[in-house]
Each structure stands twice: as C-alpha cells, then as structure tokens.
N, C-alpha and C. Protein backbone atom coordinates (compact mmCIF):
# COMPACT_ATOMS: atom_id res chain seq x y z
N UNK A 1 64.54 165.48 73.84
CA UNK A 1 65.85 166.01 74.20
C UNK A 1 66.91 165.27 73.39
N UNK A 2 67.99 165.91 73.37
CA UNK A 2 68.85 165.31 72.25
C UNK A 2 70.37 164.69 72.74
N UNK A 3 70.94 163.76 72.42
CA UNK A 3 72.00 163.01 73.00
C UNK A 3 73.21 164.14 73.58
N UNK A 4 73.61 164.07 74.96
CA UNK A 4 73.95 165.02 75.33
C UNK A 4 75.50 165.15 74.18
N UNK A 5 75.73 164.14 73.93
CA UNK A 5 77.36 164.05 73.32
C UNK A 5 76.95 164.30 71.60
N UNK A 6 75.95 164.83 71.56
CA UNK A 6 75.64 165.37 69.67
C UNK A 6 75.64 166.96 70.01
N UNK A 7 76.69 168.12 69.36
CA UNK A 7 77.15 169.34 69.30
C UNK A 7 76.95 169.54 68.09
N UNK A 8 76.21 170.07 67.71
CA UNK A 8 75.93 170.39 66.22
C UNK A 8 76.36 172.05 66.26
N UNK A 9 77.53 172.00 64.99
CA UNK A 9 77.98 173.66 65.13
C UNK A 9 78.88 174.05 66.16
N UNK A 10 79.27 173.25 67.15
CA UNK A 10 80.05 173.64 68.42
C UNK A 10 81.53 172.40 68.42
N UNK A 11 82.76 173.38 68.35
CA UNK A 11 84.25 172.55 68.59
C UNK A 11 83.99 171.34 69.58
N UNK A 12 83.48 171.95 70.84
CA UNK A 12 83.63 170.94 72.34
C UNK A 12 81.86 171.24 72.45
N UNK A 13 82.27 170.90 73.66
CA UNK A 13 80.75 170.54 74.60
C UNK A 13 80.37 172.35 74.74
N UNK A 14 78.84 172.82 74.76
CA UNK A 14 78.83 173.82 75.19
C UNK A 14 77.52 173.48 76.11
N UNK A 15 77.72 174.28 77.50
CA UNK A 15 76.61 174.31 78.45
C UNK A 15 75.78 175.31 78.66
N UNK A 16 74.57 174.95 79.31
CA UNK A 16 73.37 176.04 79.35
C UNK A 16 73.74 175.58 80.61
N UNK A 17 73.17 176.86 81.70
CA UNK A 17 72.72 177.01 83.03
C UNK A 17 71.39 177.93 83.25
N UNK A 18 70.51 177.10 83.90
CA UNK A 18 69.18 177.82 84.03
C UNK A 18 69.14 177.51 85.47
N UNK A 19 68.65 178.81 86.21
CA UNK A 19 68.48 178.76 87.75
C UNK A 19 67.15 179.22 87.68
N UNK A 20 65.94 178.58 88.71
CA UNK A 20 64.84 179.21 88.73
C UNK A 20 64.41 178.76 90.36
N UNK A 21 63.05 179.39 90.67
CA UNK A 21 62.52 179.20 91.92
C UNK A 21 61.06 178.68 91.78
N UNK A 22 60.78 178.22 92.37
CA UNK A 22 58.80 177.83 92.56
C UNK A 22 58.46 177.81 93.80
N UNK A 23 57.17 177.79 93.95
CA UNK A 23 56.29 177.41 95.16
C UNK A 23 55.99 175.60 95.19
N UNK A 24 56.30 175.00 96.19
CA UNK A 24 55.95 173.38 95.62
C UNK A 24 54.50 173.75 96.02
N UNK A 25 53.59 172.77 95.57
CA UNK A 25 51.85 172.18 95.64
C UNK A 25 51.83 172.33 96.91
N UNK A 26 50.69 172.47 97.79
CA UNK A 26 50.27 171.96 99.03
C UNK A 26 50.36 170.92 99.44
N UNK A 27 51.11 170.67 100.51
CA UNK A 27 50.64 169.07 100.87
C UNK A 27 51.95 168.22 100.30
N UNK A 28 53.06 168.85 99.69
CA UNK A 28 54.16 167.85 99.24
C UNK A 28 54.78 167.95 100.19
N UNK A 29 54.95 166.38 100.31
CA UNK A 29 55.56 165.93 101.84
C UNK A 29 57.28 165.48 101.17
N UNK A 30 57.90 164.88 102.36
CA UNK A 30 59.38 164.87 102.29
C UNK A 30 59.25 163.49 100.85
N UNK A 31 57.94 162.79 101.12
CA UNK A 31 58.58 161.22 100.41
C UNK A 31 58.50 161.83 98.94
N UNK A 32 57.64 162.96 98.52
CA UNK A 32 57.48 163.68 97.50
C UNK A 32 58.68 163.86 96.54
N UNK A 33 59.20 164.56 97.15
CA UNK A 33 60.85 165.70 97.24
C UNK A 33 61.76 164.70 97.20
N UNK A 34 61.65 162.99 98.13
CA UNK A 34 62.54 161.96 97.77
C UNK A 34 62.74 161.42 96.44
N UNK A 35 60.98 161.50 95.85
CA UNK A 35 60.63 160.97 94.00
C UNK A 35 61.35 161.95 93.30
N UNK A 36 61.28 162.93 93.84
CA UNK A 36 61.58 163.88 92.15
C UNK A 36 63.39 163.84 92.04
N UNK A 37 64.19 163.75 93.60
CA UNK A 37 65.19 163.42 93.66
C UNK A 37 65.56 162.31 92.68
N UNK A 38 64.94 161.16 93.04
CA UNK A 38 65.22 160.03 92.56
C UNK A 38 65.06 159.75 90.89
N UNK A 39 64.01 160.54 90.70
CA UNK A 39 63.72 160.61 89.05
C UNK A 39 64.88 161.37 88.63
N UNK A 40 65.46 162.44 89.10
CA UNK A 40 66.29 163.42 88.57
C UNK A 40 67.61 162.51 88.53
N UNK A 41 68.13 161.99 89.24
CA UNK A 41 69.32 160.73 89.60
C UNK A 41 69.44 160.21 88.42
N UNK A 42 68.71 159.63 87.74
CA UNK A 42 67.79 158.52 87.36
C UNK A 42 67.84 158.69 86.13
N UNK A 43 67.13 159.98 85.16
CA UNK A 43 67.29 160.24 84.40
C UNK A 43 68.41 161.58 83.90
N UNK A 44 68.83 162.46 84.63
CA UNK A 44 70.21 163.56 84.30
C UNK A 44 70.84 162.74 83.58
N UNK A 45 71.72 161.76 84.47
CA UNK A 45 72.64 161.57 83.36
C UNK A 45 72.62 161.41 82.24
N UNK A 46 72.00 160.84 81.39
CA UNK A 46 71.68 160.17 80.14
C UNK A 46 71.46 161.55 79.29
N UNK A 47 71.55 162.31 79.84
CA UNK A 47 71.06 164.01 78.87
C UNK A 47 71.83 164.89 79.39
N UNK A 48 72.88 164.69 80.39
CA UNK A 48 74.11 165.22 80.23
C UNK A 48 73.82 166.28 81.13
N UNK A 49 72.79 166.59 82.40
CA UNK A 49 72.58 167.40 83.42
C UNK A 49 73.16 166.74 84.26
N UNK A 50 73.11 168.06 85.03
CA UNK A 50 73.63 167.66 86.38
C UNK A 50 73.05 169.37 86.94
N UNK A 51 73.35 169.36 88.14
CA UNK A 51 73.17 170.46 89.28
C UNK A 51 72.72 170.36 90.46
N UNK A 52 71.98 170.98 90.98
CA UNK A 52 71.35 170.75 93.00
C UNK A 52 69.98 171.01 93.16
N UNK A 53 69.40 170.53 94.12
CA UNK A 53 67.98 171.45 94.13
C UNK A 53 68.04 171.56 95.81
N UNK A 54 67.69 172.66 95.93
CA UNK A 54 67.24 172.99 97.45
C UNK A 54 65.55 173.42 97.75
N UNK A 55 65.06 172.76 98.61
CA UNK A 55 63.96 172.75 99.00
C UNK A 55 63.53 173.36 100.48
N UNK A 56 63.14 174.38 101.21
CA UNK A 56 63.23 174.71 102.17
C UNK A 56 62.15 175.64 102.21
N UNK A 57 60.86 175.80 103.57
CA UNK A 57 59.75 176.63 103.60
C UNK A 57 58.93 176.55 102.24
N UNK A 58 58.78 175.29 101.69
CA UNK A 58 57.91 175.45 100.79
C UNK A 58 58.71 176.32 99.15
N UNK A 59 59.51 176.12 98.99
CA UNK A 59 60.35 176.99 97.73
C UNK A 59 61.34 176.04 97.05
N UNK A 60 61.38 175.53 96.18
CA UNK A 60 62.08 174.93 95.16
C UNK A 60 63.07 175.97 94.78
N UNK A 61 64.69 175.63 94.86
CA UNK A 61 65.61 176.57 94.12
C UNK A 61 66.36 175.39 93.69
N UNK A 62 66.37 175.94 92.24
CA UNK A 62 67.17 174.61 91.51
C UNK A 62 68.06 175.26 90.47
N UNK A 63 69.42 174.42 90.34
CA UNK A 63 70.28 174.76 89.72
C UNK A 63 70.23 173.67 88.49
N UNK A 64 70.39 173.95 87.36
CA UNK A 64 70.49 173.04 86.50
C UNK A 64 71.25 173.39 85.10
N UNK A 65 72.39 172.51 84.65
CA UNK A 65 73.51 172.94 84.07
C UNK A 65 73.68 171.54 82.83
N UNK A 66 73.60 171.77 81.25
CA UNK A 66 74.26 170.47 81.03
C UNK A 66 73.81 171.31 79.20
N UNK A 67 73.44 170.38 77.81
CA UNK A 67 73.46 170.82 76.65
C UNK A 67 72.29 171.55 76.61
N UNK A 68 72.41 172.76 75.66
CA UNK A 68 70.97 173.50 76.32
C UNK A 68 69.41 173.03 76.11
N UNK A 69 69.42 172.36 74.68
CA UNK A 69 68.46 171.38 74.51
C UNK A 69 67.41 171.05 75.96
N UNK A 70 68.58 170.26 76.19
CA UNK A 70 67.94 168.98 77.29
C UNK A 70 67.98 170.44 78.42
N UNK A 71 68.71 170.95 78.69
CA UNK A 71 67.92 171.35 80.02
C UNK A 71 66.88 172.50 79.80
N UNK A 72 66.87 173.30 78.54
CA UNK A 72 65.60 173.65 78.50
C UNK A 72 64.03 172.79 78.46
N UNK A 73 64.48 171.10 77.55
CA UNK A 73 63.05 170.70 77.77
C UNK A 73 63.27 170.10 79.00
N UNK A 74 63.91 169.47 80.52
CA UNK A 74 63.52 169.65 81.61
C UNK A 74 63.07 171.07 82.34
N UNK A 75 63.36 171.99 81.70
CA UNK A 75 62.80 173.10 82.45
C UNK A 75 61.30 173.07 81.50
N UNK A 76 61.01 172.96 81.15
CA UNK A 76 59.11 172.65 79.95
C UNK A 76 58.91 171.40 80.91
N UNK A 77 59.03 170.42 81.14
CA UNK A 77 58.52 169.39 82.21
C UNK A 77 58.29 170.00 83.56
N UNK A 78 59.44 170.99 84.23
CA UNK A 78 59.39 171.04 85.32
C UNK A 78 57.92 172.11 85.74
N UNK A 79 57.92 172.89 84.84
CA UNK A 79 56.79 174.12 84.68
C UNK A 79 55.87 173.29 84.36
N UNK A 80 55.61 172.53 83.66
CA UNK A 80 54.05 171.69 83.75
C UNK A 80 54.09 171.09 84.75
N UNK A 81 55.28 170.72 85.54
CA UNK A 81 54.33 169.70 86.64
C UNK A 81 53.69 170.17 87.38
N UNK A 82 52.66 169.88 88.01
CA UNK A 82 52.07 170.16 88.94
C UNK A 82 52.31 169.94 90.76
N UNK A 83 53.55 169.82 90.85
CA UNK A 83 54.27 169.57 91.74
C UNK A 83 54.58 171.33 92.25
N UNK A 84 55.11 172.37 90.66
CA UNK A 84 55.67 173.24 91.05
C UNK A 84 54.28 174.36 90.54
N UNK A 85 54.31 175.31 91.12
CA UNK A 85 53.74 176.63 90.80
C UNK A 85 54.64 177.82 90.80
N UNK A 86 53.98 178.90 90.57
CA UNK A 86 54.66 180.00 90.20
C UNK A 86 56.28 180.22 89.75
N UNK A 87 56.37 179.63 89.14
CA UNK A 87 57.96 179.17 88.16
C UNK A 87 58.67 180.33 88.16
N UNK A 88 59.81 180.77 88.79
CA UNK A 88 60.44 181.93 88.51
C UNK A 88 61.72 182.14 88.03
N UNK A 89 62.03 182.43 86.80
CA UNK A 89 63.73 182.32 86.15
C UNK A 89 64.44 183.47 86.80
N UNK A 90 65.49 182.81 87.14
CA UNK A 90 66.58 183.27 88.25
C UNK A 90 67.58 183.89 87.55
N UNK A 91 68.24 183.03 86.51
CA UNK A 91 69.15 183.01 85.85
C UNK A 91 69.08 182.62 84.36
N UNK A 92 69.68 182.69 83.38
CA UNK A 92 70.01 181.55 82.36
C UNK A 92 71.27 182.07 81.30
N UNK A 93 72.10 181.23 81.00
CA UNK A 93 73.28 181.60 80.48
C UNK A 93 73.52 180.50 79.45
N UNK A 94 73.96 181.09 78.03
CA UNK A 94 74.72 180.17 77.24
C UNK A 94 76.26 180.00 77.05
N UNK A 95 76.56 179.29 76.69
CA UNK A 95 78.19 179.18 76.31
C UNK A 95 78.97 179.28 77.82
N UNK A 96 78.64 178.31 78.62
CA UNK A 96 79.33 178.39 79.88
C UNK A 96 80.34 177.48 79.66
N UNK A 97 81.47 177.64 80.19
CA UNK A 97 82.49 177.11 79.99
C UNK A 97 82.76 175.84 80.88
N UNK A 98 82.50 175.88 82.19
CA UNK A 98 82.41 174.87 83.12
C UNK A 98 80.99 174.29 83.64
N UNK A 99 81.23 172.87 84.24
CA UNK A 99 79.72 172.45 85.21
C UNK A 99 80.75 172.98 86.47
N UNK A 100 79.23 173.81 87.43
CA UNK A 100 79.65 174.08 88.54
C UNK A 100 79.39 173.18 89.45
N UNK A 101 78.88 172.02 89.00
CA UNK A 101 78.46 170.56 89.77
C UNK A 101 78.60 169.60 88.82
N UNK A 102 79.92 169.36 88.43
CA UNK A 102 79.95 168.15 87.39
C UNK A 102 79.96 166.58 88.12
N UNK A 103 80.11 166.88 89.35
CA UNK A 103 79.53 165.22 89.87
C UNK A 103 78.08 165.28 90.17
N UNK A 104 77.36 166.19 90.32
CA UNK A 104 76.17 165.73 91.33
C UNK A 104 74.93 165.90 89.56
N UNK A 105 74.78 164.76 89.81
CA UNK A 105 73.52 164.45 88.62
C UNK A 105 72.38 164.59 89.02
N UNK A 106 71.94 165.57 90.45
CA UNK A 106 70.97 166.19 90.93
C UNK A 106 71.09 165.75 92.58
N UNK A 107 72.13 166.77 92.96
CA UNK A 107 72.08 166.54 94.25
C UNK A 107 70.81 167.56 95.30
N UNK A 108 69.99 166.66 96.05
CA UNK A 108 69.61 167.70 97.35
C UNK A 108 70.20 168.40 98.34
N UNK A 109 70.13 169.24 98.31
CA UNK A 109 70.96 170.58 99.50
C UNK A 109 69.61 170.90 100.53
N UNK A 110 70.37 170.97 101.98
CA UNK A 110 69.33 171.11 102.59
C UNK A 110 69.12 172.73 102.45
N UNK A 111 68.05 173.32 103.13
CA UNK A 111 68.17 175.05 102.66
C UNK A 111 68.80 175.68 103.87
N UNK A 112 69.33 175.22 104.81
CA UNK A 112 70.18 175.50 105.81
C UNK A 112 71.44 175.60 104.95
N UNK A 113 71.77 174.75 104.20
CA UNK A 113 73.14 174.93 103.88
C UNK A 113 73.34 175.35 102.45
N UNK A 114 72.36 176.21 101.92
CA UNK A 114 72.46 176.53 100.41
C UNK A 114 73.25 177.80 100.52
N UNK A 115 73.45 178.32 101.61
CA UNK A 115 74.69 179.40 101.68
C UNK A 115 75.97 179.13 101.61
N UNK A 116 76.54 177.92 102.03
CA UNK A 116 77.68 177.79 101.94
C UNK A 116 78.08 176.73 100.88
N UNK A 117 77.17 176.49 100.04
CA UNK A 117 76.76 175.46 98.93
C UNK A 117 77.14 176.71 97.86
N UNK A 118 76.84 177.65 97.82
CA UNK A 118 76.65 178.99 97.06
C UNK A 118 78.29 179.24 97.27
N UNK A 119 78.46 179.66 98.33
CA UNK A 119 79.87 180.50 98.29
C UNK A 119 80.83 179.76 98.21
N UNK A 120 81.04 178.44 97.86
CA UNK A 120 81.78 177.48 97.70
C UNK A 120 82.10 177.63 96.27
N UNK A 121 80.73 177.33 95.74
CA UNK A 121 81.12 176.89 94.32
C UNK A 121 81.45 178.62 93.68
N UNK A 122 81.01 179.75 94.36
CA UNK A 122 81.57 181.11 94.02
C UNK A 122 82.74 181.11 93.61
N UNK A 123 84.09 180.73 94.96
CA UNK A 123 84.98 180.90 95.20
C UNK A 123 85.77 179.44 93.99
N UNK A 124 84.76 178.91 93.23
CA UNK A 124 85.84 178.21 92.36
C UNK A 124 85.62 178.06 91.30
N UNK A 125 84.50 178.71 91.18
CA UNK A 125 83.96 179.10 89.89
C UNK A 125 85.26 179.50 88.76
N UNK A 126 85.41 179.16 87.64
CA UNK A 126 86.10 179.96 86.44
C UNK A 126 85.56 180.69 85.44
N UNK A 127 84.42 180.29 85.47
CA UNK A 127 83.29 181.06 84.29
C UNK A 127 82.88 182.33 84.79
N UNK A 128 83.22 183.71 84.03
CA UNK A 128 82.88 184.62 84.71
C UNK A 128 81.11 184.70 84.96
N UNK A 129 80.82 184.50 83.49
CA UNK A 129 78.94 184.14 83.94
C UNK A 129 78.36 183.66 85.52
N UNK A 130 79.24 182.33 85.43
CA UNK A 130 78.72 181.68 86.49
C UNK A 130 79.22 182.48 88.03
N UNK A 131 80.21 183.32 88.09
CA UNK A 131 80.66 183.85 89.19
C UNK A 131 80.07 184.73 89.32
N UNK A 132 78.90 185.55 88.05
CA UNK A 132 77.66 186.83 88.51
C UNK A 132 76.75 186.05 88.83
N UNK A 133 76.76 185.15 88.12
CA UNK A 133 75.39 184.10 88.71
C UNK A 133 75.67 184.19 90.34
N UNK A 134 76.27 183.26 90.77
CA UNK A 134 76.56 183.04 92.03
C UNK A 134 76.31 184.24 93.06
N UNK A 135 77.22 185.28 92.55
CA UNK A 135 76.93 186.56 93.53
C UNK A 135 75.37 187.05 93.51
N UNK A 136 75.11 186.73 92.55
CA UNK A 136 73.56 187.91 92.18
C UNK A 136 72.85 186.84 93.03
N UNK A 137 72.46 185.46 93.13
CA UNK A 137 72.17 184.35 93.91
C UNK A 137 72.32 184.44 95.52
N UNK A 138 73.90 184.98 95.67
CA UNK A 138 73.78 185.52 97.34
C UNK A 138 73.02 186.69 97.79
N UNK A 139 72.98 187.33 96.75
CA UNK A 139 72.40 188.78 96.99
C UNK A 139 70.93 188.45 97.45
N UNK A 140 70.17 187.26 96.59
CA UNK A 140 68.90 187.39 97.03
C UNK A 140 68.60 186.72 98.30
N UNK A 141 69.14 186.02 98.11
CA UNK A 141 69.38 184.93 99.46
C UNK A 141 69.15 186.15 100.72
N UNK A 142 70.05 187.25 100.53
CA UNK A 142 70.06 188.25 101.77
C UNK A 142 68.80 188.84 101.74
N UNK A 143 68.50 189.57 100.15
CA UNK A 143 67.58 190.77 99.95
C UNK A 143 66.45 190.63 99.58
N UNK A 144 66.56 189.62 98.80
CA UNK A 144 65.49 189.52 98.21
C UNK A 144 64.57 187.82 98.17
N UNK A 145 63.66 187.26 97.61
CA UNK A 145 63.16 186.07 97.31
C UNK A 145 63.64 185.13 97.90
N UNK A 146 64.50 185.16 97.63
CA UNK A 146 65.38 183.62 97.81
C UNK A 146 65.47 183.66 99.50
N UNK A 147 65.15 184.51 100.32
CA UNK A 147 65.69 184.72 101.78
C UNK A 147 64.33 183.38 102.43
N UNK A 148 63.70 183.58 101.82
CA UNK A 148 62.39 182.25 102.51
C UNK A 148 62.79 181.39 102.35
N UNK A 149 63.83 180.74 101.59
CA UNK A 149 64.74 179.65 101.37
C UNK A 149 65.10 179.29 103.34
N UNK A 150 65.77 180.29 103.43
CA UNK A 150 66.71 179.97 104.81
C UNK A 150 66.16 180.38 106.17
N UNK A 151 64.91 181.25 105.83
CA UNK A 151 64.68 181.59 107.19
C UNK A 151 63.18 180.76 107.26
C-alpha cells in the first residue's frame, strides 16, 4: 500500500469508498471482533483509512474510506482472511470528495445502532456519491441483505 499523503496525478487528496458485507467464520466470538478492531485502530491510520464496521447476527458490514490504493489492498486482505466468507461489494466510488468518518480510524457500531449511524452521516453528507451510497444502504437495511444486520 502506498503512503497515504503520495497523490500521483491528483491537485489534493482523492478518496475511494468501498462498502461490502460477509458472513464472519463459525465460532468468532466477541474477543475475535475485539482483534480485528484493534488491528484496524492500529494500522488505518498510517494508510490514511478510516470508516466503521458493524457486526451483528453473524454479518460483517464495513465501511471503508481513505487513498484508493490502500483501501483496495485492505479490501485483498480482508477477502483472504479467513475470518470473513462470502465477501459481498455493496458499494465502491472514486473521486469522493469528503471522509464520511474522518475521525474514526475504524470505529465499531453496534448493529442496533447502524440505522441511525446511517442516517446521520446521510443528513451531512456533501458528496453526492456518498448521499446515494447512504440511501441505497438504508434501502437494504429495510429490503434487502443488510436487514439480518438488525433483526
């Protein structure tokens, strides 16, 4: 991955956002979900990510936002681990203009509250990308996939 502050070809900073879903492994317990937290803490910053992960009924939904480099090869780590299965891309966008989580260098959301985690950052969103993101994100939450998240 490449130094988040090297833009080759680009005026300012430009961001990737990749949203995806998985099944975690059998058997991953909470102290599990505490490591990958802690690794993510740990190492984001230094590569210029940041975003949330929510974990709830067995389903990984993770937001992840920073140079596209680096968060495409954490998304190539995250798909090999063996932590996650059935890897599902949610989203992915280039040339985003804002982080919709520029403090949290991988915050946990419980999945009780990834609804109002969602319509928060909706309502302040400036990037139009990120404001279809967001909606198309509530939508499933109701209709589709993402609803095993919360119920």
């Amino acid at each position: 991955m490449q130094n988040p502050d090297e833009h080759v070809d680009h005026p300012g900073p430009v961001l990737h956002t990749l949203v995806y879903c998985s099944r975690a492994a059998d058997g991953l317990d909470a102290e599990a979900i505490d490591q990958i937290v802690a690794t993510a803490k740990h190492h984001n910053p230094s590569f210029g990510i940041t975003g949330l992960l929510v974990f709830g009924s067995g389903i990984f939904f993770q937001w992840l936002e920073g140079p596209r480099e680096n968060v495409i090869g954490l998304m190539r780590i995250i798909t090999a681990d063996p932590r996650h299965s059935n890897v599902v891309l949610l989203s992915e966008e280039d040339d985003v203009t804002d982080r919709m989580f520029p403090n949290w260098d991988m915050e946990l959301v419980e999945a009780s509250d990834i609804r109002e985690v969602l319509v928060d950052a909706e309502q302040h969103a400036t990037d139009p990308k990120q404001k279809q993101t967001l909606a198309q994100l509530l939508e499933e939450l109701d209709t589709g996939s993402l609803g095993a998240l919360v119920n």
